[in-house]
PDB file of N, CA and C in Angstrom:
ATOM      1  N   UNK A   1      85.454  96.368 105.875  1.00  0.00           N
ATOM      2  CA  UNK A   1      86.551  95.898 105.066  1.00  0.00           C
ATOM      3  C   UNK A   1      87.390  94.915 105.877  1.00  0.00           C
ATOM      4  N   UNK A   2      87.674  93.635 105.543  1.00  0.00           N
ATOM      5  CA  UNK A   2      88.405  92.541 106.041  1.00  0.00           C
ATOM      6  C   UNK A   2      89.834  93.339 105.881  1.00  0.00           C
ATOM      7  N   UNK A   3      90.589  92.892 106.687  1.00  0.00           N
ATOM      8  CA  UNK A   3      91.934  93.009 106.563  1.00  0.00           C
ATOM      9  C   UNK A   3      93.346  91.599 106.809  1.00  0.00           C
ATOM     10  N   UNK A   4      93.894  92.211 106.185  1.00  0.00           N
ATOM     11  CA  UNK A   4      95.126  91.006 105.711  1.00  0.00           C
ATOM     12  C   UNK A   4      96.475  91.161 106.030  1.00  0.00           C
ATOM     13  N   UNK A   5      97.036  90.265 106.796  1.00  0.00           N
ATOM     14  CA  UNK A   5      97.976  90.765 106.992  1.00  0.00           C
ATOM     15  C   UNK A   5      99.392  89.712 106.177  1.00  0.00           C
ATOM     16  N   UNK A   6     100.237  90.219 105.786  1.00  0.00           N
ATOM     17  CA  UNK A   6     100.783  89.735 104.647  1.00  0.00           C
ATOM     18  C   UNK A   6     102.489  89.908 105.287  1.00  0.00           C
ATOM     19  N   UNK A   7     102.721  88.695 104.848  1.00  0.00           N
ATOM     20  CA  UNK A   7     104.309  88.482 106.065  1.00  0.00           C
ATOM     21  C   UNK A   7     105.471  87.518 104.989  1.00  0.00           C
ATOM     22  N   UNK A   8     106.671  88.119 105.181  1.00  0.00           N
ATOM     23  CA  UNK A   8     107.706  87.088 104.000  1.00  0.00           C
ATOM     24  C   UNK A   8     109.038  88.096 103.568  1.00  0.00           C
ATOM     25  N   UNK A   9     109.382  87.780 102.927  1.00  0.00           N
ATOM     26  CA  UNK A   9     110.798  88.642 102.380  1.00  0.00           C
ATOM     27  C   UNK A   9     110.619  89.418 100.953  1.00  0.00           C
ATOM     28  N   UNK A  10     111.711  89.397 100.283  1.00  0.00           N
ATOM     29  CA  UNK A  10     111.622  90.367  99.061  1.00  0.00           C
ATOM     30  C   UNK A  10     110.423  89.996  98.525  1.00  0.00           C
ATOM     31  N   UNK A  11     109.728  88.260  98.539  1.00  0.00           N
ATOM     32  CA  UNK A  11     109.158  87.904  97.127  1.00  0.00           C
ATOM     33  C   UNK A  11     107.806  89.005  97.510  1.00  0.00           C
ATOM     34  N   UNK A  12     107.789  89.209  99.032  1.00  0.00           N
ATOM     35  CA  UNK A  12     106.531  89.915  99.476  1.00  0.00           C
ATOM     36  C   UNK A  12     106.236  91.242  99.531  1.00  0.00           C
ATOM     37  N   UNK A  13     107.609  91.556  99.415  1.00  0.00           N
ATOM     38  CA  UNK A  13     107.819  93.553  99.504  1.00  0.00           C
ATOM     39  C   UNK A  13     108.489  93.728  99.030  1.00  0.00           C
ATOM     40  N   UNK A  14     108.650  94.655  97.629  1.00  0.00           N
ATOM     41  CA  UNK A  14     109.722  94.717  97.039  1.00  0.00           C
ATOM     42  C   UNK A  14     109.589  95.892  95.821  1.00  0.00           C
ATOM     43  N   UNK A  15     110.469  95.952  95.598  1.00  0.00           N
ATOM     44  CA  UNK A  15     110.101  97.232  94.588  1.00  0.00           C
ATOM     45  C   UNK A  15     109.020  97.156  93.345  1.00  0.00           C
ATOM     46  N   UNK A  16     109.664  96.241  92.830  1.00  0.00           N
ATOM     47  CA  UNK A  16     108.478  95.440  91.929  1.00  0.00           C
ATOM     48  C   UNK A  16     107.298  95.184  92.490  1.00  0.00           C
ATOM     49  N   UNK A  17     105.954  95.004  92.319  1.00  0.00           N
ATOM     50  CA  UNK A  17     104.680  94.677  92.400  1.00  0.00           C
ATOM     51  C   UNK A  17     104.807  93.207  92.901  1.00  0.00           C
ATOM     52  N   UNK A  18     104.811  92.559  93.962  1.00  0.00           N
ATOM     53  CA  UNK A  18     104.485  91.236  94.273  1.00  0.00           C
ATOM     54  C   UNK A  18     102.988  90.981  94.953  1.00  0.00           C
ATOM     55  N   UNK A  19     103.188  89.825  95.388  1.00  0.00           N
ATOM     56  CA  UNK A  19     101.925  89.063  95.249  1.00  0.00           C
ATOM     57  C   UNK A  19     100.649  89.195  95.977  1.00  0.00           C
ATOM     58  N   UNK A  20     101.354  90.309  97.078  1.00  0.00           N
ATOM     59  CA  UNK A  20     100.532  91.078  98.070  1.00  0.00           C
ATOM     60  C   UNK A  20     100.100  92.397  97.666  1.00  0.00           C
ATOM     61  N   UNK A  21     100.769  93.182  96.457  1.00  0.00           N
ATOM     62  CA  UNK A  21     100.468  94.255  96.369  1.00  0.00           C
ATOM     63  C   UNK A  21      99.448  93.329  95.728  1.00  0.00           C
ATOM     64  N   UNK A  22      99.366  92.719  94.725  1.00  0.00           N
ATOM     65  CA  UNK A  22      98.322  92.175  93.894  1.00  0.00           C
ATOM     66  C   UNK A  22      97.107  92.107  94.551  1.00  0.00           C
ATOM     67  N   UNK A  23      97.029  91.580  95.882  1.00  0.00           N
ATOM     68  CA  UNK A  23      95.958  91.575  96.642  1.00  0.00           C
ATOM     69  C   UNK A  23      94.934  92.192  97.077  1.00  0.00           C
ATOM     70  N   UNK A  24      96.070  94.049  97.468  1.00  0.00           N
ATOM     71  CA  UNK A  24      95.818  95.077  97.734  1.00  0.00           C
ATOM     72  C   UNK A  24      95.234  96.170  96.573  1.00  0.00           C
ATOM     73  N   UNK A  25      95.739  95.664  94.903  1.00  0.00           N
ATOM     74  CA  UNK A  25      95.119  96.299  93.801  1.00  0.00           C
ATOM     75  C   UNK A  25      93.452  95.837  93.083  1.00  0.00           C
ATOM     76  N   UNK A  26      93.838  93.921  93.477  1.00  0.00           N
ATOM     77  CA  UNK A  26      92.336  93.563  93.185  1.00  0.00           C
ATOM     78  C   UNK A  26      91.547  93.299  93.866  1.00  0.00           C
ATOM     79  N   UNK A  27      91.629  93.506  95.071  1.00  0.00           N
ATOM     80  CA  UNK A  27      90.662  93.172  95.874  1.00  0.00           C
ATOM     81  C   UNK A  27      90.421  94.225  96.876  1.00  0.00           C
ATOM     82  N   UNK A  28      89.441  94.154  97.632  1.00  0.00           N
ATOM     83  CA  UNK A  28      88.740  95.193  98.392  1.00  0.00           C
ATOM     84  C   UNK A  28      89.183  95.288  99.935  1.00  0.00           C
ATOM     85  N   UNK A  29      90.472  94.328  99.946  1.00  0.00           N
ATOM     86  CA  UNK A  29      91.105  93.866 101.287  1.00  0.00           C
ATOM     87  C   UNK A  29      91.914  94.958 101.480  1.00  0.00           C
ATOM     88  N   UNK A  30      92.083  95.101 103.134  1.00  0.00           N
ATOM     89  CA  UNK A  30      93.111  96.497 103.616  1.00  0.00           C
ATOM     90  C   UNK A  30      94.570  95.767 103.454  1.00  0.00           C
ATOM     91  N   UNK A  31      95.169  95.433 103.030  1.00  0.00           N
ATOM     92  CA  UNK A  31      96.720  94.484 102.989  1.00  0.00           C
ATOM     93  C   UNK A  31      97.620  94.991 103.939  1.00  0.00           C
ATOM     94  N   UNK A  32      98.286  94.864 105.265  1.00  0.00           N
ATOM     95  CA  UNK A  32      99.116  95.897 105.951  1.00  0.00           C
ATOM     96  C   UNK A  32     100.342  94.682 105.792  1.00  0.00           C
ATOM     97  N   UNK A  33     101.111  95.023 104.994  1.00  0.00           N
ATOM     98  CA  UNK A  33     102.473  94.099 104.315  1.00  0.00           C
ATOM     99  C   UNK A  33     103.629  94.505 105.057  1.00  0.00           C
ATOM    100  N   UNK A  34     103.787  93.707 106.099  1.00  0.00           N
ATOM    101  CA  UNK A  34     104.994  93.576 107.183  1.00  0.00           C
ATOM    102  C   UNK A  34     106.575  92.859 106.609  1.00  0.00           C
ATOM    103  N   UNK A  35     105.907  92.343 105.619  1.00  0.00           N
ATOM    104  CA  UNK A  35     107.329  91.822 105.020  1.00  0.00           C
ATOM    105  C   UNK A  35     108.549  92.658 105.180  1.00  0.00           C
ATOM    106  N   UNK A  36     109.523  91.970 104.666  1.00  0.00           N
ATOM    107  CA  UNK A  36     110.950  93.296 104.477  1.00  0.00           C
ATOM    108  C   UNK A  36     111.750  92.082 103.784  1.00  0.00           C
ATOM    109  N   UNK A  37     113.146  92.746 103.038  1.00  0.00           N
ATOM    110  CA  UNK A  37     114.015  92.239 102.128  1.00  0.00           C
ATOM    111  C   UNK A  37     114.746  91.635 103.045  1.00  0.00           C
ATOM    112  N   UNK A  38     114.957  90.361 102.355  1.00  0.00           N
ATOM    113  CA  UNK A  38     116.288  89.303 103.481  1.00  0.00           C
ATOM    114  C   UNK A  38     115.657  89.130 104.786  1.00  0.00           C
ATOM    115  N   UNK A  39     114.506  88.654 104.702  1.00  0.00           N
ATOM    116  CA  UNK A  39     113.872  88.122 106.612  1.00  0.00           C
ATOM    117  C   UNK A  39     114.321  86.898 105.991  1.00  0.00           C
ATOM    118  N   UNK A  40     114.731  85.993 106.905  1.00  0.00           N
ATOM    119  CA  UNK A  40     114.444  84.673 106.861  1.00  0.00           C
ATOM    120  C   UNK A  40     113.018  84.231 107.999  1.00  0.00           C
ATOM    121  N   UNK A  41     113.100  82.772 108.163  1.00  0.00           N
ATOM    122  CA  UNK A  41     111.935  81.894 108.134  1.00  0.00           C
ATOM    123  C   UNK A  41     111.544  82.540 110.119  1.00  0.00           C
ATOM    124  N   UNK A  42     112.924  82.422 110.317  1.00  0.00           N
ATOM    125  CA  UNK A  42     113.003  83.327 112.379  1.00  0.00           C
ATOM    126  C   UNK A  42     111.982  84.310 111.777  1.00  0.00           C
ATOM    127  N   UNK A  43     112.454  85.331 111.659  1.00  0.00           N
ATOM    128  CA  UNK A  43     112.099  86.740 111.101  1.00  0.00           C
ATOM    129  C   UNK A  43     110.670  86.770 111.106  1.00  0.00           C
ATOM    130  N   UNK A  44     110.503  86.467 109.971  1.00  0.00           N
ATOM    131  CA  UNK A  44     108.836  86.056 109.355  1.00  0.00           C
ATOM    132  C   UNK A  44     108.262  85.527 110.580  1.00  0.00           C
ATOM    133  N   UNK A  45     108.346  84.546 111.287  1.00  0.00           N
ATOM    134  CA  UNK A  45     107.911  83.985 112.608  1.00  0.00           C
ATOM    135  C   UNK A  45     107.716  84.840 113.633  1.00  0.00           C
ATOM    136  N   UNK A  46     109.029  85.566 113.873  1.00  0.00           N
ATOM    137  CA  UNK A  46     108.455  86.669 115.175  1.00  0.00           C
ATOM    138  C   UNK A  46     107.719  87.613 114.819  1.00  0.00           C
ATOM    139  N   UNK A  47     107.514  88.378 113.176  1.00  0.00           N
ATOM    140  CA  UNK A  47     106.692  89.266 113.064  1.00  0.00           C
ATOM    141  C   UNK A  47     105.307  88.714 113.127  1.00  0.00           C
ATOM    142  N   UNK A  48     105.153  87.475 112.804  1.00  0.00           N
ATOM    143  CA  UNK A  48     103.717  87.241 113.102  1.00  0.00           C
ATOM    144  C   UNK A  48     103.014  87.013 114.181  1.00  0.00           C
ATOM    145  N   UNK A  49     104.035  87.011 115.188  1.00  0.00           N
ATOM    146  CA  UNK A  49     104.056  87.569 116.776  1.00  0.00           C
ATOM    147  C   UNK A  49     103.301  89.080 117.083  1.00  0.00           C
ATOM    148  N   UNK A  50     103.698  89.833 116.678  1.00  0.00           N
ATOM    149  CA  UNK A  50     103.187  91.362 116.220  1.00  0.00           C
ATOM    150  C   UNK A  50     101.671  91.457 116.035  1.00  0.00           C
ATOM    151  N   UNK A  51     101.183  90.667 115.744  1.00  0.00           N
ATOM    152  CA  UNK A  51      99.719  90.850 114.943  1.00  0.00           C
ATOM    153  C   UNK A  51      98.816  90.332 115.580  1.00  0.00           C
ATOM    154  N   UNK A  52      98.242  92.048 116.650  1.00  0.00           N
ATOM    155  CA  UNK A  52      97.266  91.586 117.409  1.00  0.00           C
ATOM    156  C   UNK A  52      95.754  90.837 116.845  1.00  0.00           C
ATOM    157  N   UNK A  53      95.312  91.720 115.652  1.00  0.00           N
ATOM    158  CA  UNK A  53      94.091  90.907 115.228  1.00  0.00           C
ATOM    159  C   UNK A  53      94.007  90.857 113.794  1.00  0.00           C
ATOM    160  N   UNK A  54      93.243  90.250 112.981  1.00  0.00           N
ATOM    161  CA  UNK A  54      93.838  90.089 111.516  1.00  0.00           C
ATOM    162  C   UNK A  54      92.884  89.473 111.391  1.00  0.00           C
ATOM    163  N   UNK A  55      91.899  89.433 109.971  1.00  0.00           N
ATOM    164  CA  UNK A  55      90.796  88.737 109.401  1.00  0.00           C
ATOM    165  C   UNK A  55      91.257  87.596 108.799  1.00  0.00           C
ATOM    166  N   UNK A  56      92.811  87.588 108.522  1.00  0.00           N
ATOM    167  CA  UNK A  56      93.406  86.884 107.365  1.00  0.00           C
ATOM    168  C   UNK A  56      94.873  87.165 107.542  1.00  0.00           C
ATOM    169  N   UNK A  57      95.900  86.085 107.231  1.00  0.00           N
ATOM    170  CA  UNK A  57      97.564  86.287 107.275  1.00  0.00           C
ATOM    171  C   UNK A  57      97.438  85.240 106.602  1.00  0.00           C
ATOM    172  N   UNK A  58      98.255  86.136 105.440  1.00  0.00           N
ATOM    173  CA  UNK A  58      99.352  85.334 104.441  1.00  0.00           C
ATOM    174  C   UNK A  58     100.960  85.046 104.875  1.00  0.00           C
ATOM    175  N   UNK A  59     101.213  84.170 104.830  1.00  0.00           N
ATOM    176  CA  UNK A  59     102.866  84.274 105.175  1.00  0.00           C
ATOM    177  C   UNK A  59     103.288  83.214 103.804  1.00  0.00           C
ATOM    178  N   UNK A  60     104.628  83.725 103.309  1.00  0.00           N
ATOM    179  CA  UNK A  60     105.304  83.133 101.938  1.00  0.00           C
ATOM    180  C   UNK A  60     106.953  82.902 103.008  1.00  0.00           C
ATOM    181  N   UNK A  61     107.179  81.853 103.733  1.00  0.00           N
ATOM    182  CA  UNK A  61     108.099  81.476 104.181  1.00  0.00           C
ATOM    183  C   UNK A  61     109.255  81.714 103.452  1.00  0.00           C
ATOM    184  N   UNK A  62     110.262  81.948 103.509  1.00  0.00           N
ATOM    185  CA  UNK A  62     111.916  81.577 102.632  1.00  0.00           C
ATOM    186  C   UNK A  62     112.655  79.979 102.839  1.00  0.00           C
ATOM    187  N   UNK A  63     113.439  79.799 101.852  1.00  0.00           N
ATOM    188  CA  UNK A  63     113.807  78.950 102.125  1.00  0.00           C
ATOM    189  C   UNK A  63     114.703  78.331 103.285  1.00  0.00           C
ATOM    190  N   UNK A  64     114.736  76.827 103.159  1.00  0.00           N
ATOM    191  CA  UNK A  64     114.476  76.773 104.777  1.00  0.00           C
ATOM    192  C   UNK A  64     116.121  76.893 105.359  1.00  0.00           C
ATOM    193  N   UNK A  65     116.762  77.284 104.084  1.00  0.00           N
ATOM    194  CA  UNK A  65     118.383  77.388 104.724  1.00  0.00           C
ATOM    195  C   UNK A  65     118.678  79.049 105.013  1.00  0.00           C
ATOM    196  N   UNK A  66     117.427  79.492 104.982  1.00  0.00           N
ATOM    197  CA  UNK A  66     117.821  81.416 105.047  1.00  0.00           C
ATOM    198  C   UNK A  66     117.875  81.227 106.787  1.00  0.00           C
ATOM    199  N   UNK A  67     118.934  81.833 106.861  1.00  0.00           N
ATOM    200  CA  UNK A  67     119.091  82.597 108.320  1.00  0.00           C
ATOM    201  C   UNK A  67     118.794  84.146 108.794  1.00  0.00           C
ATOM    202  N   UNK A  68     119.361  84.517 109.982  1.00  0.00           N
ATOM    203  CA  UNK A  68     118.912  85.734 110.072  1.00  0.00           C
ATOM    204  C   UNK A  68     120.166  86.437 111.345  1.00  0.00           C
ATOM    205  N   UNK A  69     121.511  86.926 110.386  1.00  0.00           N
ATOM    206  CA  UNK A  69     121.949  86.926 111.686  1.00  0.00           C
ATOM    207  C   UNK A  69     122.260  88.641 112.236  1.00  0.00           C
ATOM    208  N   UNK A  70     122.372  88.565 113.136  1.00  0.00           N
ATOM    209  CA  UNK A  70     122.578  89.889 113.625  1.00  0.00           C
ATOM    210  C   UNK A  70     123.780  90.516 113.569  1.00  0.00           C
ATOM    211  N   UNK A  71     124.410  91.687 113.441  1.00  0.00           N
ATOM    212  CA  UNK A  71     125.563  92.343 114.007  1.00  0.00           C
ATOM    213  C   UNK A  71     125.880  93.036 115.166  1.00  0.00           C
ATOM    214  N   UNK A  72     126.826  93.067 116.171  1.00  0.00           N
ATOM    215  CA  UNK A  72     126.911  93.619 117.416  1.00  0.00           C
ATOM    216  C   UNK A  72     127.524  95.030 116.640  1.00  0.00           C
ATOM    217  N   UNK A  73     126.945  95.980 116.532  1.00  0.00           N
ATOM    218  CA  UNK A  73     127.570  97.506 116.271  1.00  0.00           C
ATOM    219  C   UNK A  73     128.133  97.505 117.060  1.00  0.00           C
ATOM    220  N   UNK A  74     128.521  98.001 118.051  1.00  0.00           N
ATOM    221  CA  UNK A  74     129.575  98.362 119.122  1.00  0.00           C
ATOM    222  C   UNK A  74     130.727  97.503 118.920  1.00  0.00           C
ATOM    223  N   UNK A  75     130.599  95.924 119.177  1.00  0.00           N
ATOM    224  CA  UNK A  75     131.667  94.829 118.907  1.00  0.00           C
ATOM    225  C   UNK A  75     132.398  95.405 117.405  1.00  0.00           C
ATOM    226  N   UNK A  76     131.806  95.557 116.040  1.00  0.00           N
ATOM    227  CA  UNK A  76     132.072  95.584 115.223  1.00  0.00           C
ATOM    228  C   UNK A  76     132.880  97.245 114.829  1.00  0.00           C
ATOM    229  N   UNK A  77     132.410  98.288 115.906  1.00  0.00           N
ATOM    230  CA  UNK A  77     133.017  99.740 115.529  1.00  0.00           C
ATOM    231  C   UNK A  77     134.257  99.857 116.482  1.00  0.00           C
ATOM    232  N   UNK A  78     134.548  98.657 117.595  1.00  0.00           N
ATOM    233  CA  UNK A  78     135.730  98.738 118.735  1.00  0.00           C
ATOM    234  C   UNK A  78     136.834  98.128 117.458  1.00  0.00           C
ATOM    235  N   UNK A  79     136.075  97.058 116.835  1.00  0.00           N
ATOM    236  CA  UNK A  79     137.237  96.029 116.180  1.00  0.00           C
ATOM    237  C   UNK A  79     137.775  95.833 114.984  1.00  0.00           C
ATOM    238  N   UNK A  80     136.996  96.477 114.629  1.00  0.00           N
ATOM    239  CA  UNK A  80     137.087  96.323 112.854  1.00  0.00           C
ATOM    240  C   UNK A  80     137.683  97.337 112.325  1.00  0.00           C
ATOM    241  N   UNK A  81     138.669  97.483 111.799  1.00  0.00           N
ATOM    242  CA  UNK A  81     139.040  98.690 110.945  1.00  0.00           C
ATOM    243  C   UNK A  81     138.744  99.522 110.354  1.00  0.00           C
ATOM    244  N   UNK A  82     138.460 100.179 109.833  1.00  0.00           N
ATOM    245  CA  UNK A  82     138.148 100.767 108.199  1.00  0.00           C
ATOM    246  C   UNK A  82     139.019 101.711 107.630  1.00  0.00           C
TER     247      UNK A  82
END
C-alpha cells in the first residue's frame, strides 16, 4: 500500500470531510493527514520537514497573507490580567 502524506490547514483537516479524507475513502492509499486548523504557509512548511519517507505529499498551502504567530505563556500569565 503506497502512502500519502497530506499537509495544509482547516481546508485539509477538519470536521467536515475534506479533500484528503476523500483520498483516504476512495482510494486504497494509507493518508497520514498532518494538517491542523489555522497553520499558515511557515507551519505547513516545517511539518513537511517531519516526513521521513512518503510515496506521495499533498500540501494545499494557505493564503499567502496567513501568518503563524506564537504566544509567550509565561510573558502573557506575569502580564496580563484577567
Amino acid at each position: 500500500m503506497d502512502t500519502v502524506h497530506a499537509l495544509g490547514c482547516s481546508f485539509t483537516n477538519w470536521l467536515y470531510p475534506t479533500w484528503a479524507d476523500y483520498i483516504a475513502q476512495h482510494t486504497d492509499l494509507q493518508v497520514i493527514n498532518l494538517a491542523s486548523t489555522g497553520q499558515g504557509n511557515d507551519a505547513i512548511k516545517q511539518n513537511l520537514y517531519t516526513i521521513d519517507s512518503s510515496d506521495h505529499v499533498f500540501i494545499m498551502f494557505s493564503g499567502y497573507d496567513r501568518y503563524n504567530y506564537g504566544i509567550d505563556d509565561e510573558w502573557f500569565r506575569d502580564h496580563v490580567t484577567q
